[in-house]
N, C-alpha and C. Protein backbone atom coordinates (compact mmCIF):
# COMPACT_ATOMS: atom_id res chain seq x y z
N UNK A 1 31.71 7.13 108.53
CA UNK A 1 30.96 6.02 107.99
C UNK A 1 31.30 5.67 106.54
N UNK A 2 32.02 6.95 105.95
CA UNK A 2 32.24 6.16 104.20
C UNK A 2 32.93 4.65 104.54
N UNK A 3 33.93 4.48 105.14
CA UNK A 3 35.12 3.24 105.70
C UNK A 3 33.78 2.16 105.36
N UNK A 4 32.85 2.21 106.39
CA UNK A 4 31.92 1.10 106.21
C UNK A 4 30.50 0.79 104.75
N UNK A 5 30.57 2.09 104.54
CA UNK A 5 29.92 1.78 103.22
C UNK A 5 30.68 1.22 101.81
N UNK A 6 32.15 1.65 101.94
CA UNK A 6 33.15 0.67 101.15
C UNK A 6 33.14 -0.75 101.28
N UNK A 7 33.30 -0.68 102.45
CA UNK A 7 33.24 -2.29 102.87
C UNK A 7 32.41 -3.05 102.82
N UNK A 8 31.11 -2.45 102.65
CA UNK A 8 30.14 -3.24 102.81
C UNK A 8 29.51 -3.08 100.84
N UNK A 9 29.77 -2.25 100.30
CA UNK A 9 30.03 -2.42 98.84
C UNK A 9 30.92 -3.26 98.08
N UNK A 10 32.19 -3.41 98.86
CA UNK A 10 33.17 -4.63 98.44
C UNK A 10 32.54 -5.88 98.91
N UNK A 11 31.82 -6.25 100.03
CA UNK A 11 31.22 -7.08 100.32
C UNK A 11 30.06 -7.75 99.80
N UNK A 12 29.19 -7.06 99.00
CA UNK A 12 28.08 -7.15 98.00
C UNK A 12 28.81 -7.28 96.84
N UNK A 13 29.69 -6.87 96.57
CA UNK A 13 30.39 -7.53 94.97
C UNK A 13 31.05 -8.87 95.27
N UNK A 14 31.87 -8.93 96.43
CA UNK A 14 32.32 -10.26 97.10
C UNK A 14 31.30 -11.50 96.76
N UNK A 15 30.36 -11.11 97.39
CA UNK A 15 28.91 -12.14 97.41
C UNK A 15 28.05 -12.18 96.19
N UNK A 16 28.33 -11.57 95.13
CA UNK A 16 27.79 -11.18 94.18
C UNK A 16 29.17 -12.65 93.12
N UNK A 17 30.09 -12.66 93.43
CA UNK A 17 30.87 -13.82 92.79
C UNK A 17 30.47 -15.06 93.42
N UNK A 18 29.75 -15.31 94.90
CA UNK A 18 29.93 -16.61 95.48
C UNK A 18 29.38 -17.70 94.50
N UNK A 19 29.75 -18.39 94.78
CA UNK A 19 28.59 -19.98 94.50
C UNK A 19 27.60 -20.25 95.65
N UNK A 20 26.23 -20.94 95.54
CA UNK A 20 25.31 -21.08 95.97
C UNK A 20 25.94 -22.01 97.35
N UNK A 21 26.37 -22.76 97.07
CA UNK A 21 27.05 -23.51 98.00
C UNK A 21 27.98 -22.59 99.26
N UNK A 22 28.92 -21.77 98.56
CA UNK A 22 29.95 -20.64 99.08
C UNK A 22 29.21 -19.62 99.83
N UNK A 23 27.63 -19.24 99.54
CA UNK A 23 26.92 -18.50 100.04
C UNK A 23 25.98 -19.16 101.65
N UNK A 24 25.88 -20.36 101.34
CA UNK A 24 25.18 -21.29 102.29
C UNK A 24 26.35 -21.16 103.50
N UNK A 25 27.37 -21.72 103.32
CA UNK A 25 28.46 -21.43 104.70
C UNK A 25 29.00 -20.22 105.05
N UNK A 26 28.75 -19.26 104.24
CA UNK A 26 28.97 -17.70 105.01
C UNK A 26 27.64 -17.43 105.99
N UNK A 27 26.38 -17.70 105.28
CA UNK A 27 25.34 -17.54 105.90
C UNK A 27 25.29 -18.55 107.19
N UNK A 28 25.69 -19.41 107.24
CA UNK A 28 25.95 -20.72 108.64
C UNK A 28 26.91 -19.82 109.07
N UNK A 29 27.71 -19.52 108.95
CA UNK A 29 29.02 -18.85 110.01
C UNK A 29 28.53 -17.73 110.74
N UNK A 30 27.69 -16.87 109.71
CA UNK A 30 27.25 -15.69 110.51
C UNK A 30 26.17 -15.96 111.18
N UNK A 31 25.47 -16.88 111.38
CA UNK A 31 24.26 -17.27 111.62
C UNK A 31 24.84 -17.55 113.31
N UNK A 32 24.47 -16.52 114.67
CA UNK A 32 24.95 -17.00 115.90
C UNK A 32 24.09 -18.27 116.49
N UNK A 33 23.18 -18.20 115.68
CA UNK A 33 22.24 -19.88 116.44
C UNK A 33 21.83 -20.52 115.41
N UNK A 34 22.89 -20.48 114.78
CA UNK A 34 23.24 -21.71 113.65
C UNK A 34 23.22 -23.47 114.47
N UNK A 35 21.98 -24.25 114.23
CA UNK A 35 22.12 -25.45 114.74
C UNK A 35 23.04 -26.21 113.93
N UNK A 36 24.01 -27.26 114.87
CA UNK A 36 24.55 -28.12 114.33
C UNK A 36 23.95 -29.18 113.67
N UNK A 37 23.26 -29.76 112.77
CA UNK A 37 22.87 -31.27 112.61
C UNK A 37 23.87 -32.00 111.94
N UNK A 38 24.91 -33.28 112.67
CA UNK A 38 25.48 -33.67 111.54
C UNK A 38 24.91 -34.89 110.49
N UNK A 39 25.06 -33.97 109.39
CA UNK A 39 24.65 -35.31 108.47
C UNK A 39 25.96 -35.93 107.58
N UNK A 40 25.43 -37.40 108.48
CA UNK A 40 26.74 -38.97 107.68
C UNK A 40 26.99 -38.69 106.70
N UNK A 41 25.99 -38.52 105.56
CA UNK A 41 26.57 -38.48 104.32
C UNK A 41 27.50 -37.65 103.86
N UNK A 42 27.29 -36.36 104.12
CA UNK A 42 28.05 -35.10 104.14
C UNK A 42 29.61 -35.11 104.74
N UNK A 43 29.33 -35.64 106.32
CA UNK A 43 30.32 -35.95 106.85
C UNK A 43 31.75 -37.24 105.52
N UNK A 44 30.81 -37.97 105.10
CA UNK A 44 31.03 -39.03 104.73
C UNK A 44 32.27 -38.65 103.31
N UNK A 45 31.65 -37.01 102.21
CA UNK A 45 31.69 -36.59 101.46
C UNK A 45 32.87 -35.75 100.95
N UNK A 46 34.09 -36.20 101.67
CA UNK A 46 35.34 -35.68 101.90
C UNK A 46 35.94 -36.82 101.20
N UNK A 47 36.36 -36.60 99.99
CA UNK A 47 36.94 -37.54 98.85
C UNK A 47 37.86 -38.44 99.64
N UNK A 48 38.98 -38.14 100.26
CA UNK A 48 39.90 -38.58 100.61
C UNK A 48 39.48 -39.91 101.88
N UNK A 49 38.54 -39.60 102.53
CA UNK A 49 38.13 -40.20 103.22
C UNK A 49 36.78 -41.57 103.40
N UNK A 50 35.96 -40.52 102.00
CA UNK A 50 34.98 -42.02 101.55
C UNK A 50 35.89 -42.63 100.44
N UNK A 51 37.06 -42.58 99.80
CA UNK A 51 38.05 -43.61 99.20
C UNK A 51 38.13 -44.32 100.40
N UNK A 52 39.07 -43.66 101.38
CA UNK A 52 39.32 -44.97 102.28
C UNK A 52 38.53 -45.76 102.94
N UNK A 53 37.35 -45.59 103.28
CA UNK A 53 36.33 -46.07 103.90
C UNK A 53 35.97 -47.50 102.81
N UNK A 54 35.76 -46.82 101.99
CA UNK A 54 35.26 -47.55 100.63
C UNK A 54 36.37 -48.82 100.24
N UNK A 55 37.76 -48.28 100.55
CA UNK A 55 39.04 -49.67 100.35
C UNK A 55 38.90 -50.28 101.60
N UNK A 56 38.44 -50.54 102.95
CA UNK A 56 38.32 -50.98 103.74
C UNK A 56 37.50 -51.91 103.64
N UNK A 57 36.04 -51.55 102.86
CA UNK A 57 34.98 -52.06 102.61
C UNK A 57 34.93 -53.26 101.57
N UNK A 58 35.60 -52.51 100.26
CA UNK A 58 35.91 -53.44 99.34
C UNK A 58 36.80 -55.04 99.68
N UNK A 59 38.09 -54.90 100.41
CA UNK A 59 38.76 -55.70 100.76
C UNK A 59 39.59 -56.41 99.14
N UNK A 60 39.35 -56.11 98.05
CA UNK A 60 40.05 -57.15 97.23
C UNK A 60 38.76 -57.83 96.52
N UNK A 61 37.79 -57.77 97.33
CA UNK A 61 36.31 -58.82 96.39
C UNK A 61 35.71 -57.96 95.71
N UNK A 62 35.55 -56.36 95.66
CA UNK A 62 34.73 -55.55 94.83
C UNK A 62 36.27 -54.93 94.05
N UNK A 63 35.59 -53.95 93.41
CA UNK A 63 36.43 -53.27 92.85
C UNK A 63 36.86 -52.43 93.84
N UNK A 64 38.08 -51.25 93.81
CA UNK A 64 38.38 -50.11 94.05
C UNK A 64 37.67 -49.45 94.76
N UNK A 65 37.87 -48.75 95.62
CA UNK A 65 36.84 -47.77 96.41
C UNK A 65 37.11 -46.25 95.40
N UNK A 66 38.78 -46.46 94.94
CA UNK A 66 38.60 -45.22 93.84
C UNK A 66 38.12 -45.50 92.74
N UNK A 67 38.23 -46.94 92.03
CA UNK A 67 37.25 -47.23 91.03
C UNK A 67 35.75 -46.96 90.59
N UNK A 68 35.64 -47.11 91.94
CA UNK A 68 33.83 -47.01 92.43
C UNK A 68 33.89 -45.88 91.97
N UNK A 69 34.05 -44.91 92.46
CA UNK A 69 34.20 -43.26 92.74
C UNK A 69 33.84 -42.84 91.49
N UNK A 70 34.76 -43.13 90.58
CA UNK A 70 35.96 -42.48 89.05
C UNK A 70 34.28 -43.18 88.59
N UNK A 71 33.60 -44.01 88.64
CA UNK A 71 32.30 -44.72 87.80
C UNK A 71 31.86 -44.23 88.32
N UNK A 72 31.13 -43.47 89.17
CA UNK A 72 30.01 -42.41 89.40
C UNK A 72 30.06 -41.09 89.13
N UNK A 73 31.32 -40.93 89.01
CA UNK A 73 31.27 -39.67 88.83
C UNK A 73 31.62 -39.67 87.17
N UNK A 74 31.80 -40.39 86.33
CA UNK A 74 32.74 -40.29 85.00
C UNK A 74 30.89 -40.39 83.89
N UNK A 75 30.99 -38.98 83.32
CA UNK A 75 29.21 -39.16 82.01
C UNK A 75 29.68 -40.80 81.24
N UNK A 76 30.78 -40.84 81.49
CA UNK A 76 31.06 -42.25 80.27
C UNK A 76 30.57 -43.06 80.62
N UNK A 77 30.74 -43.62 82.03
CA UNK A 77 30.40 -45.37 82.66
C UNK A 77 28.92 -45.38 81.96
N UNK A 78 28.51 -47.03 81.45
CA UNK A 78 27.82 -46.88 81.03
C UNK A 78 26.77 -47.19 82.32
N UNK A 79 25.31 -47.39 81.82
CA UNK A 79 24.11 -47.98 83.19
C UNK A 79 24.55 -49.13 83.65
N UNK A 80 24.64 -49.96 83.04
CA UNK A 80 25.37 -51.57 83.48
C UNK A 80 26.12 -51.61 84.31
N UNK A 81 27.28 -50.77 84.59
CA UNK A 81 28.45 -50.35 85.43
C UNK A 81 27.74 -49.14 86.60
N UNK A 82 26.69 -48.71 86.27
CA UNK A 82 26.08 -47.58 87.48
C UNK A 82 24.94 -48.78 88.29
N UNK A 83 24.58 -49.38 87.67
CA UNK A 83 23.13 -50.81 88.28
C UNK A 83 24.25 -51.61 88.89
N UNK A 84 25.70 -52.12 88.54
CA UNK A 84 26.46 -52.71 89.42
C UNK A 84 26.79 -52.05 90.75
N UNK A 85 27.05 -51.18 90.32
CA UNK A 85 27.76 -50.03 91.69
C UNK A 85 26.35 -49.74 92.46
N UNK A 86 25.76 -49.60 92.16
CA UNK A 86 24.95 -49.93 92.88
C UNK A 86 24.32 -50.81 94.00
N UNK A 87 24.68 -52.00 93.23
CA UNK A 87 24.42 -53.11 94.08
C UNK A 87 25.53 -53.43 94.80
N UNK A 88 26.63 -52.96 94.66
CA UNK A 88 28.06 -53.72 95.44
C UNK A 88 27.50 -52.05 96.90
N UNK A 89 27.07 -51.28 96.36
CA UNK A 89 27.03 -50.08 97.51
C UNK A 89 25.80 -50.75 98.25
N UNK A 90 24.64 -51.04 98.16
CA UNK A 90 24.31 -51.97 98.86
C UNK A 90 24.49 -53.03 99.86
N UNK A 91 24.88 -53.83 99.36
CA UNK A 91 25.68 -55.26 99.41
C UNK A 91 26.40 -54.22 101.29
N UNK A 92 28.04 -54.00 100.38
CA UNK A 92 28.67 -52.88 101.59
C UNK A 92 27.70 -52.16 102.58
N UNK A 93 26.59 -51.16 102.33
CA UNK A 93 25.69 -51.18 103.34
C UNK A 93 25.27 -51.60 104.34
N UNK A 94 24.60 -53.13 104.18
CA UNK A 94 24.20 -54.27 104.16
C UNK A 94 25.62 -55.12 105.40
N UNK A 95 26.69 -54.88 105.24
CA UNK A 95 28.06 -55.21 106.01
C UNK A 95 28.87 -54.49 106.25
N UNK A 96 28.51 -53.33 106.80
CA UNK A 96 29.33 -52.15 106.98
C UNK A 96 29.33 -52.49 108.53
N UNK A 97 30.77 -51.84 109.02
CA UNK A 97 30.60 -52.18 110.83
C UNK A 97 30.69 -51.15 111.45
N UNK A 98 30.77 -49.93 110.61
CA UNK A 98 30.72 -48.76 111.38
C UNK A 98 29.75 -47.97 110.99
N UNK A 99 29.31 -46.31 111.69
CA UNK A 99 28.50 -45.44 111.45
C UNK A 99 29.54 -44.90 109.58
N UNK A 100 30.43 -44.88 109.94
CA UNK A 100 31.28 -43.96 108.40
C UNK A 100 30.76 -44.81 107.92
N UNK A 101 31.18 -45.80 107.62
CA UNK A 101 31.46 -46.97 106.82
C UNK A 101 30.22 -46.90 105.74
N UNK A 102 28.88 -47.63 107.03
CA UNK A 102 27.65 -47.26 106.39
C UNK A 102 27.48 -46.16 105.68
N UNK A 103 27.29 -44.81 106.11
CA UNK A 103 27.55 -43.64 105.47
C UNK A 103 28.06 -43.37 103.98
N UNK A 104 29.59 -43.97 103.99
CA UNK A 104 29.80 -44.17 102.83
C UNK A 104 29.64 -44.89 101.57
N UNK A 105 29.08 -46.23 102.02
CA UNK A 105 28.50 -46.79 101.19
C UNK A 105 27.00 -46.57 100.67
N UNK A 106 25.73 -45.80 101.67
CA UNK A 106 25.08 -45.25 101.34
C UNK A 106 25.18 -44.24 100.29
N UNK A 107 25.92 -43.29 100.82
CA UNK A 107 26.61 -42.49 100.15
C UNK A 107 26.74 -42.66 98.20
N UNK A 108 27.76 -43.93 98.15
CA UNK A 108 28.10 -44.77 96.96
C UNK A 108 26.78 -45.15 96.16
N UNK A 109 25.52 -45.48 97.09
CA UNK A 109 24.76 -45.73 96.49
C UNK A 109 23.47 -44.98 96.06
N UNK A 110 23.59 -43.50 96.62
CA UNK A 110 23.05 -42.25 96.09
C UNK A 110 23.40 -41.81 94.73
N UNK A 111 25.01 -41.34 94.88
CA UNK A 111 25.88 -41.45 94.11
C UNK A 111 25.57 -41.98 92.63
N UNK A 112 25.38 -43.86 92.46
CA UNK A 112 25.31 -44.10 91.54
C UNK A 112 23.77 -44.03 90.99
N UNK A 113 22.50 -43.93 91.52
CA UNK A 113 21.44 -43.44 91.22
C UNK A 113 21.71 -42.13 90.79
N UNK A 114 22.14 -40.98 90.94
CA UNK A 114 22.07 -39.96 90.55
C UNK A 114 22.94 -39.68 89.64
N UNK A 115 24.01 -40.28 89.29
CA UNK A 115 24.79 -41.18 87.72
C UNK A 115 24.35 -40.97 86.96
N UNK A 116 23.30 -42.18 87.20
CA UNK A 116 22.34 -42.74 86.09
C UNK A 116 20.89 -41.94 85.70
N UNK A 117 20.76 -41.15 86.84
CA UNK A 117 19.72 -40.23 86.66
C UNK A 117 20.42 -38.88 85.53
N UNK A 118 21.68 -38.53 86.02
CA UNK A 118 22.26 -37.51 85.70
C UNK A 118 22.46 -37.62 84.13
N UNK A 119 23.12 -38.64 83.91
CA UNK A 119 24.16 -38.82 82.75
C UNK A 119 23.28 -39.58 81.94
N UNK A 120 22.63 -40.62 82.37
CA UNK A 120 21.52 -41.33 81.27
C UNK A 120 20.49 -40.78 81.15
N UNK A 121 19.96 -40.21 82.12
CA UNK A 121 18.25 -40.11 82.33
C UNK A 121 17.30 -41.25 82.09
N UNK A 122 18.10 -41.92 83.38
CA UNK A 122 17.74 -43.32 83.67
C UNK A 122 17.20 -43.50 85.13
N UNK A 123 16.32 -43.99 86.06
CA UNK A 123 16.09 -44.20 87.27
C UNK A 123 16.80 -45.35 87.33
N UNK A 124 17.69 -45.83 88.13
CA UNK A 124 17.88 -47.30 88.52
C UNK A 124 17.47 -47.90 89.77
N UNK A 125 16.53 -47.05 90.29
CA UNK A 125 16.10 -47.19 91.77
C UNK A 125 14.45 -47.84 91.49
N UNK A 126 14.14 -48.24 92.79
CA UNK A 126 12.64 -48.38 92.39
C UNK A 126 11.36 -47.38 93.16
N UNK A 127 12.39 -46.11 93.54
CA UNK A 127 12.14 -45.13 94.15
C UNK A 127 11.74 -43.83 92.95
N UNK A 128 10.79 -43.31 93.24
CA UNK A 128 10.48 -42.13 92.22
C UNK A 128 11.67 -40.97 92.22
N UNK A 129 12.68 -41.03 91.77
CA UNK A 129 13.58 -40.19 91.55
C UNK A 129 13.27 -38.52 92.38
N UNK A 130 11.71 -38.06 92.03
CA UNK A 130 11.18 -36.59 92.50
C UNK A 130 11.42 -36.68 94.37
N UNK A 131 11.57 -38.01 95.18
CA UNK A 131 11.39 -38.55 96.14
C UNK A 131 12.75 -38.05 96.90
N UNK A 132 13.78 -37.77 96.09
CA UNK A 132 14.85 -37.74 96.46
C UNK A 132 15.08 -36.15 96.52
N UNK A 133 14.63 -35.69 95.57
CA UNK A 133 15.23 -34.33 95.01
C UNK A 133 16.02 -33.82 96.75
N UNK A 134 15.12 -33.69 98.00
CA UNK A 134 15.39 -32.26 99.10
C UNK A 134 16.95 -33.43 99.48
N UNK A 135 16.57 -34.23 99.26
CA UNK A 135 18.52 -34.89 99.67
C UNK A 135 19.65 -34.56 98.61
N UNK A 136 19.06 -35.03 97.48
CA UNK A 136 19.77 -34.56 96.40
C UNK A 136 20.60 -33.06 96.21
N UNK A 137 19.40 -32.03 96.58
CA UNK A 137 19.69 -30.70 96.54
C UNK A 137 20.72 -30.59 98.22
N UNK A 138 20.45 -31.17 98.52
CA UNK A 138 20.93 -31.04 100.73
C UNK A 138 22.54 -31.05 99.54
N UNK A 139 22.74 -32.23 98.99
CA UNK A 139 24.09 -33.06 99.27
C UNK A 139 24.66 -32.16 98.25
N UNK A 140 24.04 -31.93 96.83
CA UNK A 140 24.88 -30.66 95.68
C UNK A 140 24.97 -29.64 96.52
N UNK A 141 24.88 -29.27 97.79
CA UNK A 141 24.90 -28.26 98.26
C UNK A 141 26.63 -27.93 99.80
N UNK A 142 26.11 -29.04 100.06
CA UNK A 142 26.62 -29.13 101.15
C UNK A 142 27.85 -30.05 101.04
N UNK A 143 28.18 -30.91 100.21
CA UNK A 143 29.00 -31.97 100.17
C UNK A 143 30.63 -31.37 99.88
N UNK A 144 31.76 -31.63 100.58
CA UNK A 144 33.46 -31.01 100.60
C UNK A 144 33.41 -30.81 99.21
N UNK A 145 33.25 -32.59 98.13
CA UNK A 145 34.12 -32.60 97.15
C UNK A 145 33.01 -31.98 95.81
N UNK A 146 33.58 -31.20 95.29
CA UNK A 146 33.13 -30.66 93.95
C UNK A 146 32.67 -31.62 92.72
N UNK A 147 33.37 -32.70 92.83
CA UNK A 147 33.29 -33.58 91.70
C UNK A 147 31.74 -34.42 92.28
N UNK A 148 31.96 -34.91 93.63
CA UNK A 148 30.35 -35.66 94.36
C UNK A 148 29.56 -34.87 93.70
N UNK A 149 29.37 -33.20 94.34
CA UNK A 149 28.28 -32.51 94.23
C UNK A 149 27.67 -32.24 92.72
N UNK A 150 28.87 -32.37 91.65
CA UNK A 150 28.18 -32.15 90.83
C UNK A 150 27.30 -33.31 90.21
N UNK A 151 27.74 -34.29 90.72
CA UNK A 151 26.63 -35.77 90.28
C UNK A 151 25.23 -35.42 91.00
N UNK A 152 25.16 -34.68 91.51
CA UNK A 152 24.32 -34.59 92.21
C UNK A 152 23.12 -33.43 91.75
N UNK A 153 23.62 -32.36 91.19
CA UNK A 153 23.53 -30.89 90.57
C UNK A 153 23.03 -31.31 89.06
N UNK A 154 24.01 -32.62 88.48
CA UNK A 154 23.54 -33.38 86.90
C UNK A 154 21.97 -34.23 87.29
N UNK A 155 21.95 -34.59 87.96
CA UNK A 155 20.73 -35.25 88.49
C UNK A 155 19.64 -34.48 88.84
N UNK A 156 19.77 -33.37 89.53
CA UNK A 156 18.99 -32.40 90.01
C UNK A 156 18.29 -31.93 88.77
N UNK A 157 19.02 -31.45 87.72
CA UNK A 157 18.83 -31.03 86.55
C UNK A 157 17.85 -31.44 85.72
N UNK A 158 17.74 -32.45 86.00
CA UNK A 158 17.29 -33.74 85.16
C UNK A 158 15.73 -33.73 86.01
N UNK A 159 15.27 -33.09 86.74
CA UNK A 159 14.09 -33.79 87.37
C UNK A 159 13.04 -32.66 87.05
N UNK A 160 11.89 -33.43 86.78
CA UNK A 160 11.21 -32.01 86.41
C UNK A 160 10.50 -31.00 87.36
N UNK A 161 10.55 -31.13 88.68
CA UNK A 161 10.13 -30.27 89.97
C UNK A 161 11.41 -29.27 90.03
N UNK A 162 13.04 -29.58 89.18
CA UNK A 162 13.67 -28.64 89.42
C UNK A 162 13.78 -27.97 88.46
N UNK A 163 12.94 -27.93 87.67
CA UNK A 163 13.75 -27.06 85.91
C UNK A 163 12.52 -25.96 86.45
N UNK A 164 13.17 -24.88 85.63
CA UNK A 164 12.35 -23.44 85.87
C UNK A 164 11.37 -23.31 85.37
């Protein structure tokens, strides 16, 4: 039995480096009746793929679907540029023809609320920001790209049901 008490000591230091996130999908893997739920947004949350969704969407009349992106995620853009993106993620919503599509522009428009929550400590919604937090926390958690989640983690921050 030493073999397995090594291992399982390398394994507690292993998990002892994870990220909260890194810890959530070991615990889903080992989990044998781990339910599937898929959630769009998440799905949606694979950089490479809400760009393209997002240039499909745009067509040439909005900006960039990587433009969009680079302004939600960048502390610089100012509110003016997060209250736009906003509304063009809307708008796209609003004329999306697929399940992604929608998704991603939802997505876009979480995104730039939690921007502006994050980086200004601004609401641009007419939603109580505290309203959001268990999505907020779902998506810093669960979302592929590192750069999404942390707009999400800056926002989280910012709310006062999450500070210690």
């Amino acid at each position: 039995m030493p073999d397995a008490e090594i291992s399982m000591l390398d394994m507690l230091e292993m998990l002892d480096h994870c990220t909260g996130r890194q810890l959530k999908e070991l615990l889903a893997l080992a989990s044998a009746h781990a339910k599937v739920k898929p959630n769009r947004l998440v799905e949606a949350g694979d950089s490479e793929q809400l760009r393209r969704l997002l240039a499909e969407m745009c067509c040439g009349a909005e900006p960039s679907g990587a433009a969009l992106l680079e302004a939600v995620c960048s502390p610089d853009t100012t509110l003016e540029v997060l209250v736009a993106t906003k509304r063009i993620a809307k708008r796209l919503a609003g004329s999306s023809e697929t399940r992604p599509q929608s998704a991603a522009a939802t997505l876009l428009y979480h995104l730039s609320v939690a921007s502006a929550l994050g980086y200004h400590n601004r609401n641009i919604s007419s939603k109580d920001p505290a309203e959001r937090l268990p999505l907020y926390e779902q998506l810093a958690t669960e979302l592929p790209d590192e750069e999404l989640a942390a707009v999400f983690e800056k926002a989280i921050a910012r709310l006062p049901s999450a500070r210690p």
